[in-house]
C-alpha atoms as a PDB file:
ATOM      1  CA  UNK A   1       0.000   0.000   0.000  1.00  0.00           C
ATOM      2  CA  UNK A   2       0.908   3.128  -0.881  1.00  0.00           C
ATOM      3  CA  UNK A   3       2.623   5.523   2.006  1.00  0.00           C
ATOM      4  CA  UNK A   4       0.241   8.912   2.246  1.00  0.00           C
ATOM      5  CA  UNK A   5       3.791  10.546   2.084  1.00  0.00           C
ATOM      6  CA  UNK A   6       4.624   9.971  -1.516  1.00  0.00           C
ATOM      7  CA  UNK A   7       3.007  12.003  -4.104  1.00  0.00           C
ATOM      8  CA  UNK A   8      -0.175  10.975  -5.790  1.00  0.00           C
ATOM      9  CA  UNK A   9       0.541   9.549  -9.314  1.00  0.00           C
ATOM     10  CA  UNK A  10      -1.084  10.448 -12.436  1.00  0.00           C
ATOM     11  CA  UNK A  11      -0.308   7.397 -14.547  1.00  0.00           C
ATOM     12  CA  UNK A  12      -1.845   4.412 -13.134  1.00  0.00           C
ATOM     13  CA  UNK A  13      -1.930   0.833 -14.881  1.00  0.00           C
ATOM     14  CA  UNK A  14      -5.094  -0.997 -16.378  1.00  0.00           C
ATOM     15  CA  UNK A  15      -8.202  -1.361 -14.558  1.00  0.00           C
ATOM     16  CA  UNK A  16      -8.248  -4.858 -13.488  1.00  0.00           C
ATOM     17  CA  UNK A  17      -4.645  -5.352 -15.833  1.00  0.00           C
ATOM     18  CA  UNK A  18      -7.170  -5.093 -18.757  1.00  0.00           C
ATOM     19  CA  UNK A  19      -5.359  -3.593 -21.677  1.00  0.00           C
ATOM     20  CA  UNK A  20      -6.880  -1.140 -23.740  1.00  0.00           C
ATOM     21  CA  UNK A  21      -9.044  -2.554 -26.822  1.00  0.00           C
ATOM     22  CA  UNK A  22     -11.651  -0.575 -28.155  1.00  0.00           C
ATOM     23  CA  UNK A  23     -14.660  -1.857 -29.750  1.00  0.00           C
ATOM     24  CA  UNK A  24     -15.892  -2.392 -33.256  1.00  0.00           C
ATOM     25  CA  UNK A  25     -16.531   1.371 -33.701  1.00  0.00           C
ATOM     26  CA  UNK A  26     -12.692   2.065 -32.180  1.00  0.00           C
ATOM     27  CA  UNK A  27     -14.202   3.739 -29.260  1.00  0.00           C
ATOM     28  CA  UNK A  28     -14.399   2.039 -25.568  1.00  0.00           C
ATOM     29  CA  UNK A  29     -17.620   1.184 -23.928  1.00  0.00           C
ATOM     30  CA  UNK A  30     -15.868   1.898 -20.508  1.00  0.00           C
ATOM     31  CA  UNK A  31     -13.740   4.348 -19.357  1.00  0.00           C
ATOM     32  CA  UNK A  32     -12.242   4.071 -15.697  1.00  0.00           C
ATOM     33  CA  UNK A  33     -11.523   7.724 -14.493  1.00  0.00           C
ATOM     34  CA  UNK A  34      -9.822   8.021 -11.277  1.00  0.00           C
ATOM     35  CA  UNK A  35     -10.024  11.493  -9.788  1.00  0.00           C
ATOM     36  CA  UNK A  36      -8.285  11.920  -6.491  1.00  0.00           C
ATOM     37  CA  UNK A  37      -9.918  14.875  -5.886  1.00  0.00           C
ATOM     38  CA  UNK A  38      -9.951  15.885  -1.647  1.00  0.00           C
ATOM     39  CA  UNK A  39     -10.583  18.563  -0.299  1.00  0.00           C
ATOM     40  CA  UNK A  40     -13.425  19.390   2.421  1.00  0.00           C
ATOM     41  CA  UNK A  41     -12.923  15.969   4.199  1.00  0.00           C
ATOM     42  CA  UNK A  42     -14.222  16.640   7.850  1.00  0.00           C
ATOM     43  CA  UNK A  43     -12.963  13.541   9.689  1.00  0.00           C
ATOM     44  CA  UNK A  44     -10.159  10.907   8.945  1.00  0.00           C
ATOM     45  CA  UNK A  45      -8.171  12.215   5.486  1.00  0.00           C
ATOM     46  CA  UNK A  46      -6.788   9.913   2.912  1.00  0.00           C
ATOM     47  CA  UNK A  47      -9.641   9.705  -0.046  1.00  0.00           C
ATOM     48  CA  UNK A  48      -7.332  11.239  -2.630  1.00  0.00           C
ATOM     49  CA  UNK A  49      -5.072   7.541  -2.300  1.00  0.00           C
ATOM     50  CA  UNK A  50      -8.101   5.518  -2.883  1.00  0.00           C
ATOM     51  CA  UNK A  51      -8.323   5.591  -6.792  1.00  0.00           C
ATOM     52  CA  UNK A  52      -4.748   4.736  -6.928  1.00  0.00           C
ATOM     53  CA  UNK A  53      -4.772   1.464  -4.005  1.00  0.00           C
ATOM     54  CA  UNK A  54      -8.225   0.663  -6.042  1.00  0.00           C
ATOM     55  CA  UNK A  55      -6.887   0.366  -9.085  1.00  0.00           C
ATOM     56  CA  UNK A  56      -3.637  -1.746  -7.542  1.00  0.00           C
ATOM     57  CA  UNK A  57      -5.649  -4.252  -5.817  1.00  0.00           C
ATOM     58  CA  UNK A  58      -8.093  -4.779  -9.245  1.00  0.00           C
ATOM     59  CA  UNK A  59      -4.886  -6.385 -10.379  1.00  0.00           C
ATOM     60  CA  UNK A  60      -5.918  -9.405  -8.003  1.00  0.00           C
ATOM     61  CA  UNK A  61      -9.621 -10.098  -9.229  1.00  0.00           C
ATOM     62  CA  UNK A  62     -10.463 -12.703 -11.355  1.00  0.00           C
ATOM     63  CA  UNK A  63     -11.992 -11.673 -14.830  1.00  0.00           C
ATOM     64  CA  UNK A  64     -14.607 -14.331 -14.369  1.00  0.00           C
ATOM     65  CA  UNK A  65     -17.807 -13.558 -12.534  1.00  0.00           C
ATOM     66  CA  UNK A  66     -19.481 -16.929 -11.537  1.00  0.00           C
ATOM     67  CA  UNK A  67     -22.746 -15.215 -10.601  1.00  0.00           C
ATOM     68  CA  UNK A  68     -23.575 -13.341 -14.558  1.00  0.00           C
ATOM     69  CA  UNK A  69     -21.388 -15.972 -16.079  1.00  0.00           C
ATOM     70  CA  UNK A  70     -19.839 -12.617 -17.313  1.00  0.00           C
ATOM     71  CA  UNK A  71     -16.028 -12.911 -18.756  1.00  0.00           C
ATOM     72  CA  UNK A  72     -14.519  -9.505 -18.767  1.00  0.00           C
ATOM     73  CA  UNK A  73     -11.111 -10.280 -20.324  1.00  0.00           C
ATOM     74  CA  UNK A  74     -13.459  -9.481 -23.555  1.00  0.00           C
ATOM     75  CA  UNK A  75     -14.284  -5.954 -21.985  1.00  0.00           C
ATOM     76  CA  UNK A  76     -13.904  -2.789 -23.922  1.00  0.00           C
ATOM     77  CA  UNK A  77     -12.178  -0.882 -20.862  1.00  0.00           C
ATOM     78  CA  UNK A  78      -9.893   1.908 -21.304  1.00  0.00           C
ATOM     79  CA  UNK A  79      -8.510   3.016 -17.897  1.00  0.00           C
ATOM     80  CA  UNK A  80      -7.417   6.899 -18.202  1.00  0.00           C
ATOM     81  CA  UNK A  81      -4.570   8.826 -16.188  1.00  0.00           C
ATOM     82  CA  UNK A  82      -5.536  10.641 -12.832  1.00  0.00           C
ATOM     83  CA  UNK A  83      -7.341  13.428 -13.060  1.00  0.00           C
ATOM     84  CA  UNK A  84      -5.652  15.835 -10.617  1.00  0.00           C
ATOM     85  CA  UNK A  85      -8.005  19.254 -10.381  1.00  0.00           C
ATOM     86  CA  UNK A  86      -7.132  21.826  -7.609  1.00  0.00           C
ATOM     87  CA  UNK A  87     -10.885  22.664  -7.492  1.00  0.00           C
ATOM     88  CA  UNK A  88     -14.023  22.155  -8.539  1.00  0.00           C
ATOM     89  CA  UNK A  89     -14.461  24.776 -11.464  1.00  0.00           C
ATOM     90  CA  UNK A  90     -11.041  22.832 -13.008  1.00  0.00           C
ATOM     91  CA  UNK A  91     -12.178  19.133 -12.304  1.00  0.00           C
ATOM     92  CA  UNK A  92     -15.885  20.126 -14.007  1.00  0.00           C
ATOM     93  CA  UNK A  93     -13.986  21.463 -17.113  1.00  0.00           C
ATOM     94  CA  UNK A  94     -11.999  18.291 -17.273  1.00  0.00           C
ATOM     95  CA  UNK A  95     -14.947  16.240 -16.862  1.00  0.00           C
ATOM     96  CA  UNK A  96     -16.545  17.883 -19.729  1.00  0.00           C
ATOM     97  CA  UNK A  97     -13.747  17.038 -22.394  1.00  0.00           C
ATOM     98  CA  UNK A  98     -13.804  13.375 -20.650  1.00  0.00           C
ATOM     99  CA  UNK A  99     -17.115  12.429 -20.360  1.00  0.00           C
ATOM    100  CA  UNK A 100     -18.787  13.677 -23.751  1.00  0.00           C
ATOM    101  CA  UNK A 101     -16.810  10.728 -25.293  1.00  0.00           C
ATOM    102  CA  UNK A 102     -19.062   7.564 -26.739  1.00  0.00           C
ATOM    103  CA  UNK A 103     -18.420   5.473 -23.269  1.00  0.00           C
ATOM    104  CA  UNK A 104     -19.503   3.877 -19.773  1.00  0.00           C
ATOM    105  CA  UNK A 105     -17.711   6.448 -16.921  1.00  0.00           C
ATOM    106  CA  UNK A 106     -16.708   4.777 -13.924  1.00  0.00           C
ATOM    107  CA  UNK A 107     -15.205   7.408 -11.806  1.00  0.00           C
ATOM    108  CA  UNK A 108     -12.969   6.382  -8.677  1.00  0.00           C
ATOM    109  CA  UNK A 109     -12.786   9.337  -6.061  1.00  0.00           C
ATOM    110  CA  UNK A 110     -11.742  10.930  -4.098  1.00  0.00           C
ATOM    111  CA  UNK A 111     -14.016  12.790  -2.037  1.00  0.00           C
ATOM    112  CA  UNK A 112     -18.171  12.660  -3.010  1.00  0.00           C
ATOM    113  CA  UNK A 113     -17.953  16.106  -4.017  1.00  0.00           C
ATOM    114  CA  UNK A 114     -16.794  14.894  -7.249  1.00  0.00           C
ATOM    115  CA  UNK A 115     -20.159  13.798  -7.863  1.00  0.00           C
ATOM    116  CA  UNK A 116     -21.433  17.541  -8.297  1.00  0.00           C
ATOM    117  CA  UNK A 117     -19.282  18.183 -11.377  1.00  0.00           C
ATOM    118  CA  UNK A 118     -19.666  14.650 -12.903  1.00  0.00           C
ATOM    119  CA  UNK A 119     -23.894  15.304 -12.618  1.00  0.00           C
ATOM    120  CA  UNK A 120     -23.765  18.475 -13.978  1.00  0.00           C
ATOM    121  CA  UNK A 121     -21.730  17.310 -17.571  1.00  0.00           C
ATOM    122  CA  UNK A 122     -23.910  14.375 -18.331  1.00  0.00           C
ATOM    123  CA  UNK A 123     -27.176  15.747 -17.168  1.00  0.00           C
ATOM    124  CA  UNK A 124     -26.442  18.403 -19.953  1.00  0.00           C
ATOM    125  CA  UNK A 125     -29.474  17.981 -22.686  1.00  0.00           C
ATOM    126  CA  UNK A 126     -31.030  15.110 -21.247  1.00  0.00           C
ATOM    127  CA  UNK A 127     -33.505  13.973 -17.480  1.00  0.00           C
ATOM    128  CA  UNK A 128     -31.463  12.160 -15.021  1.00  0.00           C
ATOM    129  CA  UNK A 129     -32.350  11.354 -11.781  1.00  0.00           C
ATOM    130  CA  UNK A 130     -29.143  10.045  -9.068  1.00  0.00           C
ATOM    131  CA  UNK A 131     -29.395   6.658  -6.650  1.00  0.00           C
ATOM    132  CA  UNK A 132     -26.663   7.540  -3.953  1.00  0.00           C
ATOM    133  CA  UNK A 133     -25.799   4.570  -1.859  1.00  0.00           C
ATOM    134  CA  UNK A 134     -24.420   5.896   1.315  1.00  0.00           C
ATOM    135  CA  UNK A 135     -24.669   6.126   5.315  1.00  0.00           C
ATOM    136  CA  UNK A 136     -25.214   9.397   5.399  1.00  0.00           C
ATOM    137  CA  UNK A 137     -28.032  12.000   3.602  1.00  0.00           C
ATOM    138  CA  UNK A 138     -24.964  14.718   2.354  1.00  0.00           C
ATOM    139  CA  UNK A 139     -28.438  16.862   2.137  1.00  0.00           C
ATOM    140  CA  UNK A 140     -27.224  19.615   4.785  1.00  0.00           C
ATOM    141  CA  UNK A 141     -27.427  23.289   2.841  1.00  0.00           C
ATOM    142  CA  UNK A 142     -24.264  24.178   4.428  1.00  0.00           C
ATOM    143  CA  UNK A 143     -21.832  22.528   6.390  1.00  0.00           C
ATOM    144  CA  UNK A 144     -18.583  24.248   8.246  1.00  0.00           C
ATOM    145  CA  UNK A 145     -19.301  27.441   6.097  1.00  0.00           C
ATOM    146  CA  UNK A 146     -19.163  25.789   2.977  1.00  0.00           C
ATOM    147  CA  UNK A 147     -22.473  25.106   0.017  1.00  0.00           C
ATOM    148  CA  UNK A 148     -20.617  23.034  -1.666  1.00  0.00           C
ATOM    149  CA  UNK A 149     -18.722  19.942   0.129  1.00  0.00           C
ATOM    150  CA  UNK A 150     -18.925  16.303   1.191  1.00  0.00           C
ATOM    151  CA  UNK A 151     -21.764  16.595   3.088  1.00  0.00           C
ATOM    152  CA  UNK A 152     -24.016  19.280   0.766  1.00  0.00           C
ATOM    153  CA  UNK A 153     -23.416  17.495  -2.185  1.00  0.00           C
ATOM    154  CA  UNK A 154     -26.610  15.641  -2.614  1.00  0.00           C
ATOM    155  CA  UNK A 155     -28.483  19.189  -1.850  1.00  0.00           C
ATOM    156  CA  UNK A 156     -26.845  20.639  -4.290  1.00  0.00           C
ATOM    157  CA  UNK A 157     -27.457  17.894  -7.036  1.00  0.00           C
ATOM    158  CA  UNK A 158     -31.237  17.597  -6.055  1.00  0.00           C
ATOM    159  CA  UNK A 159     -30.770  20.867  -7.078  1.00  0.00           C
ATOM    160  CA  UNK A 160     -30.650  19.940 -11.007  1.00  0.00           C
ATOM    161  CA  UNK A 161     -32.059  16.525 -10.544  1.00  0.00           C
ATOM    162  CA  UNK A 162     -34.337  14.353  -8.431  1.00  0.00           C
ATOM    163  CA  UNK A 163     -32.460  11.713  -5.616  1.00  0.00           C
ATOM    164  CA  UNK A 164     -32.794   8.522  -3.880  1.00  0.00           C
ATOM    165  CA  UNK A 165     -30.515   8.279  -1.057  1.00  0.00           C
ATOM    166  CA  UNK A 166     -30.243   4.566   0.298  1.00  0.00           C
ATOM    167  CA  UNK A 167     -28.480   3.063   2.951  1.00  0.00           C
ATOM    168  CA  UNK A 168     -28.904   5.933   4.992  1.00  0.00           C
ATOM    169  CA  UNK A 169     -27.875   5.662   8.930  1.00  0.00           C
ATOM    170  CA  UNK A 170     -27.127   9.190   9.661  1.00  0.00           C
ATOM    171  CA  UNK A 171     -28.762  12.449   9.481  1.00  0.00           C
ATOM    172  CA  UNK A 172     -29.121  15.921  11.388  1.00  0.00           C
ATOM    173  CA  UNK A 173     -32.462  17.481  12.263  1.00  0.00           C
ATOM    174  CA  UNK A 174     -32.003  20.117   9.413  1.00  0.00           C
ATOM    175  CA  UNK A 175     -31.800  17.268   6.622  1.00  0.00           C
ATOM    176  CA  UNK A 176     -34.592  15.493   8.674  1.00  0.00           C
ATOM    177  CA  UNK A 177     -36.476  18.794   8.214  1.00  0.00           C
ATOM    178  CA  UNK A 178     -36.140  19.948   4.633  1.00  0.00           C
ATOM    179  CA  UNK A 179     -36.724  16.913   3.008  1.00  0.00           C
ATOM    180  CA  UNK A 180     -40.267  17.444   2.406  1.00  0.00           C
ATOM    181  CA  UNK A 181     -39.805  20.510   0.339  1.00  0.00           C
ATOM    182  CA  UNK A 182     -36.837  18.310  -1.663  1.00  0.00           C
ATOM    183  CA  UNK A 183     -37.026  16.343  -4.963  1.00  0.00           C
ATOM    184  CA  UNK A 184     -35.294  13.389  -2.800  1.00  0.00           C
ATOM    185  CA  UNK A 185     -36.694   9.982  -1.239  1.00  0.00           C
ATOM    186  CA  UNK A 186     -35.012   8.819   1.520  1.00  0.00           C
ATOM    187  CA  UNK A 187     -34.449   5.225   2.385  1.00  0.00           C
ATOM    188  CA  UNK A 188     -32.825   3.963   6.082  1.00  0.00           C
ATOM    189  CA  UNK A 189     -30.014   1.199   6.052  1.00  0.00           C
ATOM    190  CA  UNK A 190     -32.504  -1.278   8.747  1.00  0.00           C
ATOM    191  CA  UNK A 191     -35.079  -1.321   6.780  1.00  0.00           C
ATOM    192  CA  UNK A 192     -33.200  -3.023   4.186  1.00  0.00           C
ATOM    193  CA  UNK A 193     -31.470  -4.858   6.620  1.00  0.00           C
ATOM    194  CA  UNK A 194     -34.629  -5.692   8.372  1.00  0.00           C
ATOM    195  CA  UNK A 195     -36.147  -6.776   4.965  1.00  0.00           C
ATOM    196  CA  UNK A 196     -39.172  -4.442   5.034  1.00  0.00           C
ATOM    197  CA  UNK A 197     -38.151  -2.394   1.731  1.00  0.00           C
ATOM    198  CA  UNK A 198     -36.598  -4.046  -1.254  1.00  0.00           C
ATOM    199  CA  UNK A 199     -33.853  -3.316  -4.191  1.00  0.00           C
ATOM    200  CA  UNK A 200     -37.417  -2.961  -6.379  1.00  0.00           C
ATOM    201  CA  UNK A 201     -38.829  -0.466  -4.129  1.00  0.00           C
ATOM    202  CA  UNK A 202     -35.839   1.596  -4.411  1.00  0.00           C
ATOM    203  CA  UNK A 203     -35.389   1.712  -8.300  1.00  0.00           C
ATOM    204  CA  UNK A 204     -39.139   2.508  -8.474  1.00  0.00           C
ATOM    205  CA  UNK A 205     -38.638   5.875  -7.411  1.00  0.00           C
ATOM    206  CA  UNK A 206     -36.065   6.503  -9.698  1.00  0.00           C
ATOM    207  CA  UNK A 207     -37.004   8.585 -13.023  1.00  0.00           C
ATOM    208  CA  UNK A 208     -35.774   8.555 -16.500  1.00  0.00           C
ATOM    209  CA  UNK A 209     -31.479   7.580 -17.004  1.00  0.00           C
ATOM    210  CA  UNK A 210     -30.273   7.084 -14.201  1.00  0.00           C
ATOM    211  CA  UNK A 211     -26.759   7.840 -12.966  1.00  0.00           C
ATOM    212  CA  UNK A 212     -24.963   5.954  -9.404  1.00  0.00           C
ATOM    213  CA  UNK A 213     -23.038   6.977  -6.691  1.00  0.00           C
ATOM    214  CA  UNK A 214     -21.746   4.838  -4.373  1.00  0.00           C
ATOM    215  CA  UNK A 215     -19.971   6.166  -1.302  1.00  0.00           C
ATOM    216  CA  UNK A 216     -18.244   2.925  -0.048  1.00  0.00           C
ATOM    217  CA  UNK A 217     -19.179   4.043   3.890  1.00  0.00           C
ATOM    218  CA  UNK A 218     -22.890   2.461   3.003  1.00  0.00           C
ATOM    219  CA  UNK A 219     -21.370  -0.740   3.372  1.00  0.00           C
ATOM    220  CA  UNK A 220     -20.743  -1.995   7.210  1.00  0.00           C
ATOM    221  CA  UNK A 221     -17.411  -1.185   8.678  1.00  0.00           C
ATOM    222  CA  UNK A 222     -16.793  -4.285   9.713  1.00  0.00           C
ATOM    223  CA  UNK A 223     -16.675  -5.020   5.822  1.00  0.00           C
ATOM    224  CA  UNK A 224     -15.404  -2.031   4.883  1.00  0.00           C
ATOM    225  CA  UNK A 225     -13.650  -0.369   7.508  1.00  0.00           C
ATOM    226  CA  UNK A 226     -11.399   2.209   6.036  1.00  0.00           C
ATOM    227  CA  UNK A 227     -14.059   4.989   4.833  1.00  0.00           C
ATOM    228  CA  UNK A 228     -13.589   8.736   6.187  1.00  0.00           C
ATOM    229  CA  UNK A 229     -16.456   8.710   8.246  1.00  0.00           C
ATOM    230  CA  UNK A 230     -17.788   5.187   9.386  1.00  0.00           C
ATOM    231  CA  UNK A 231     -21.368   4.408  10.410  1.00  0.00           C
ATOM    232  CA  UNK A 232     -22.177   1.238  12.431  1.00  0.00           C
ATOM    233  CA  UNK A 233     -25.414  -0.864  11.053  1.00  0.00           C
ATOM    234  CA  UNK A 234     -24.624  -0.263   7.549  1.00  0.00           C
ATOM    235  CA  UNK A 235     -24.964  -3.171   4.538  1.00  0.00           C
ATOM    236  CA  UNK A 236     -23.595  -6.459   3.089  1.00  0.00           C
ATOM    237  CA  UNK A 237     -22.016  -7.105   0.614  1.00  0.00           C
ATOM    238  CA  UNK A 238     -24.846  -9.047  -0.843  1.00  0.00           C
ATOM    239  CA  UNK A 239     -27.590  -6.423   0.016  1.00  0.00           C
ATOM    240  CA  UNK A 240     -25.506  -3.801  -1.716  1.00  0.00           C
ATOM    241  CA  UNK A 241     -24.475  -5.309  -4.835  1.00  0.00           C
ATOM    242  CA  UNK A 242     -27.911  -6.941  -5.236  1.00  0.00           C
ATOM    243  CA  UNK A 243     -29.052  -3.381  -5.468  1.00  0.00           C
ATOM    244  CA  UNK A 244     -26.898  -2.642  -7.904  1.00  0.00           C
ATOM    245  CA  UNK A 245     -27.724  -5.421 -10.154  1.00  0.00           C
ATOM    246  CA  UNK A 246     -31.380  -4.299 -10.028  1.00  0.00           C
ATOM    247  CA  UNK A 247     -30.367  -0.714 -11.447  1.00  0.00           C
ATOM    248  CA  UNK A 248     -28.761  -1.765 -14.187  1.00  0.00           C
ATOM    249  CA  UNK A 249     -30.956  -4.393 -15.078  1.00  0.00           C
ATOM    250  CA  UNK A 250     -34.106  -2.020 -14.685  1.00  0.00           C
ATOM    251  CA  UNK A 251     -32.738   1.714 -15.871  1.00  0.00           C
ATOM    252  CA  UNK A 252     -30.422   3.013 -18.305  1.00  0.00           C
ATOM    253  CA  UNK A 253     -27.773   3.737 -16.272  1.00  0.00           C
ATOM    254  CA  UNK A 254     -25.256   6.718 -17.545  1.00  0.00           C
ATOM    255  CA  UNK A 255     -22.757   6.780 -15.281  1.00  0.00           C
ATOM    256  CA  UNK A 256     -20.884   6.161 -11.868  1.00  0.00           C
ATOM    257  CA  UNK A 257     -18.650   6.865  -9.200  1.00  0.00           C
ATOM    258  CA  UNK A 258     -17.386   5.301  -5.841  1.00  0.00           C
ATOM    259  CA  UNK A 259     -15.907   7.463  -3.591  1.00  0.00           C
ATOM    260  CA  UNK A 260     -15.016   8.075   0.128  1.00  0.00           C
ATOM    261  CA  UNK A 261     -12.593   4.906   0.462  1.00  0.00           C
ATOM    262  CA  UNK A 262      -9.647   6.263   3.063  1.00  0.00           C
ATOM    263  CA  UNK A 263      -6.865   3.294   2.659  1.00  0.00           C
ATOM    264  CA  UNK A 264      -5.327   2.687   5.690  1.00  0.00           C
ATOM    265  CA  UNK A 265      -2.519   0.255   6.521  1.00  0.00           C
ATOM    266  CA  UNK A 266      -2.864  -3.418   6.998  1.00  0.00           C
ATOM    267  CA  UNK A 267      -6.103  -2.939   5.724  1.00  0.00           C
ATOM    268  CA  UNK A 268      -5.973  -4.520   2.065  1.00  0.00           C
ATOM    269  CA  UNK A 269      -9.483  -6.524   2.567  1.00  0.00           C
ATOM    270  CA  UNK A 270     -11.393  -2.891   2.231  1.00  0.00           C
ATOM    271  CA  UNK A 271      -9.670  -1.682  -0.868  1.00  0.00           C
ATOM    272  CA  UNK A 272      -9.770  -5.069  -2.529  1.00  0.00           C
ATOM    273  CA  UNK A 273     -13.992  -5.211  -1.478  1.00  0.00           C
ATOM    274  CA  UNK A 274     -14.232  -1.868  -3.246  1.00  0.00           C
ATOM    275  CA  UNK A 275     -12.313  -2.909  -6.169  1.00  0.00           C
ATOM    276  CA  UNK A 276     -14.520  -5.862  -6.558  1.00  0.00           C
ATOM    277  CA  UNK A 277     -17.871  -4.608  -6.185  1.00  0.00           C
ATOM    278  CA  UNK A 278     -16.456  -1.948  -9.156  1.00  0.00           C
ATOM    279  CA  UNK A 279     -15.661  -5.467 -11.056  1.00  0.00           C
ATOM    280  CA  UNK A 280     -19.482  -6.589 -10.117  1.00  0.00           C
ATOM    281  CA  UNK A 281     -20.794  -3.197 -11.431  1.00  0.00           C
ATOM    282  CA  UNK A 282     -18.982  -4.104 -14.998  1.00  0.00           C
ATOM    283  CA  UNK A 283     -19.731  -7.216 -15.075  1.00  0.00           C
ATOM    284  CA  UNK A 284     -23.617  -6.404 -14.787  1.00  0.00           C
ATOM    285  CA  UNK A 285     -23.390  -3.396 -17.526  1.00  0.00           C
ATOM    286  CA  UNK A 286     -21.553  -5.847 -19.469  1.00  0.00           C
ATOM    287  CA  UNK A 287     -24.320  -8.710 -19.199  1.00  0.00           C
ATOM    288  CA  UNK A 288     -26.770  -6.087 -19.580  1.00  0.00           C
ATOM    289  CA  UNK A 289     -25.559  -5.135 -23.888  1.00  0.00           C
ATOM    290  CA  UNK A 290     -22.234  -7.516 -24.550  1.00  0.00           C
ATOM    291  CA  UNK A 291     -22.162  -6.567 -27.926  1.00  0.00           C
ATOM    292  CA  UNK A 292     -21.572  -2.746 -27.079  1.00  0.00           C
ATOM    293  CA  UNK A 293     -19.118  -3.029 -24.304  1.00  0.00           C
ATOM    294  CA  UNK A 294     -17.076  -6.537 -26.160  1.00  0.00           C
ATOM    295  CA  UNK A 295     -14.039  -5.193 -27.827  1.00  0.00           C
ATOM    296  CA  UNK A 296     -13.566  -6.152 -31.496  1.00  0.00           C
ATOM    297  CA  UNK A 297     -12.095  -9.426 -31.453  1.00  0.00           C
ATOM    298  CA  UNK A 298     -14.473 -10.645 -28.856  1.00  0.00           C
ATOM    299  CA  UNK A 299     -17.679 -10.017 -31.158  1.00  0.00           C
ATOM    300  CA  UNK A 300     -18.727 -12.614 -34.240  1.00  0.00           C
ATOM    301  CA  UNK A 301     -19.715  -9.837 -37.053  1.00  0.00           C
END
């Protein structure tokens, strides 16, 4: 694992050591962004190392997924270099070059702010509405004199968009408060847990493309320990990946990120969870159109 002394690198290898191969039309069907973008982390620091230890322990998965039967080693996957963005004005402008491209994004943060920028580019000229997976609502208006930050960000994208927050397990009295007057449903971690809402439930409130955000601290901490700011009571991995697999399978699904991983030492079952369920995600976009995400010599004309 990487030490948090050394400088962040721009130039990462492969996405699961998949080289780049384009499809039939030369373009890829997905692109693997990482965007170690920090800055208005609150609690434990360290989210700017997570696309680059993600990205290191997809080196370790296995291409084969034994529950779609899905073999990625025929994936069109191009994995891009870091983008490094000393705000949120410069990452949004890179974003726009990136992400107007013919492919899948699969942005690895970095802090959940990133998910601001990343809405507003491919919401651009077409209705979207956002599933965030996470522990906590990020619905606060402001937050340590700041609009725009890690826990405002889903405010501010219900802003341009409706949202369905699930997995939630935290919230203040102001969020509690406002979200009647919000385009946003709200669904609590134990009641998935508990079984009384379902994966279906959830994607039925969701309207038109949709595009994901997964902020790894929905998961438990005992699974997933290493996240910025942990919540006990949170989900499995089963319960979160199932979820998901119903999205894609149900919506057309434009986009995604994962963000709020922290690495920390001695930790390596976290980062390689997180790398994995990103494998899961492919695997079920994959299953979901082969033809447009197989590379060329993968495809029978």
């Amino acid at each position: 694992m990487q030490s948090p002394e050394e400088p962040i690198q721009d130039t990462l290898p492969p996405f699961l050591d998949i080289k780049a191969a384009p499809a039939r039309d030369g373009t890829f069907g997905m692109t693997v962004f990482p965007v170690p973008y920090e800055k208005t982390t609150s609690y434990v620091r360290g989210t700017a190392r997570a696309p680059f230890e993600i990205v290191m322990a997809s080196q370790q998965v296995e291409l084969y997924d034994d529950e779609t039967g899905v073999d990625l080693s025929s994936l069109s996957l191009l994995t891009e270099s870091a983008i490094l963005a000393e705000s949120l004005d410069a990452l949004e402008k890179q974003l726009t070059t990136a992400l107007t491209r013919r492919t899948f994004p699969i942005l690895i943060g970095g802090e959940h702010t990133l998910t601001l920028p990343a809405l507003r580019t491919l919401s651009r000229g077409r209705p979207l509405s956002v599933l965030s997976l996470d522990a906590h609502a990020d619905m606060r208006d402001e937050f340590l004199g700041s609009s725009i930050n890690h826990a405002t960000v889903m405010r501010r994208v219900s802003e341009i968009c409706p949202v369905v927050v699930a997995g939630v397990r935290s919230i203040s009295p102001e969020e509690m408060s406002s979200l009647h007057s919000l385009p946003v449903r709200l669904y609590r971690s134990h009641d998935l847990i508990r079984g009384t809402l379902t994966a279906e439930e959830i994607i039925h409130d969701l309207r038109g493309d949709v595009y994901l955000s997964v902020d790894v601290d929905v998961f438990d901490p005992s699974l997933v320990p290493s996240v910025g700011t942990p919540e006990p009571g949170g989900l499995d991995w089963y319960q979160v990946t199932g979820i998901i697999r119903r999205v894609f399978e149900e919506r057309v699904v434009v986009g995604m990120d994962v963000v709020e991983l922290c690495p920390q030492p001695y930790q390596h079952a976290a980062v390689f969870t997180v790398a994995k369920m990103i494998f899961k995600a492919m695997c079920y976009l994959y299953a979901s159109d082969p033809v447009r995400f197989g590379r060329v010599d993968s495809v029978s004309p």
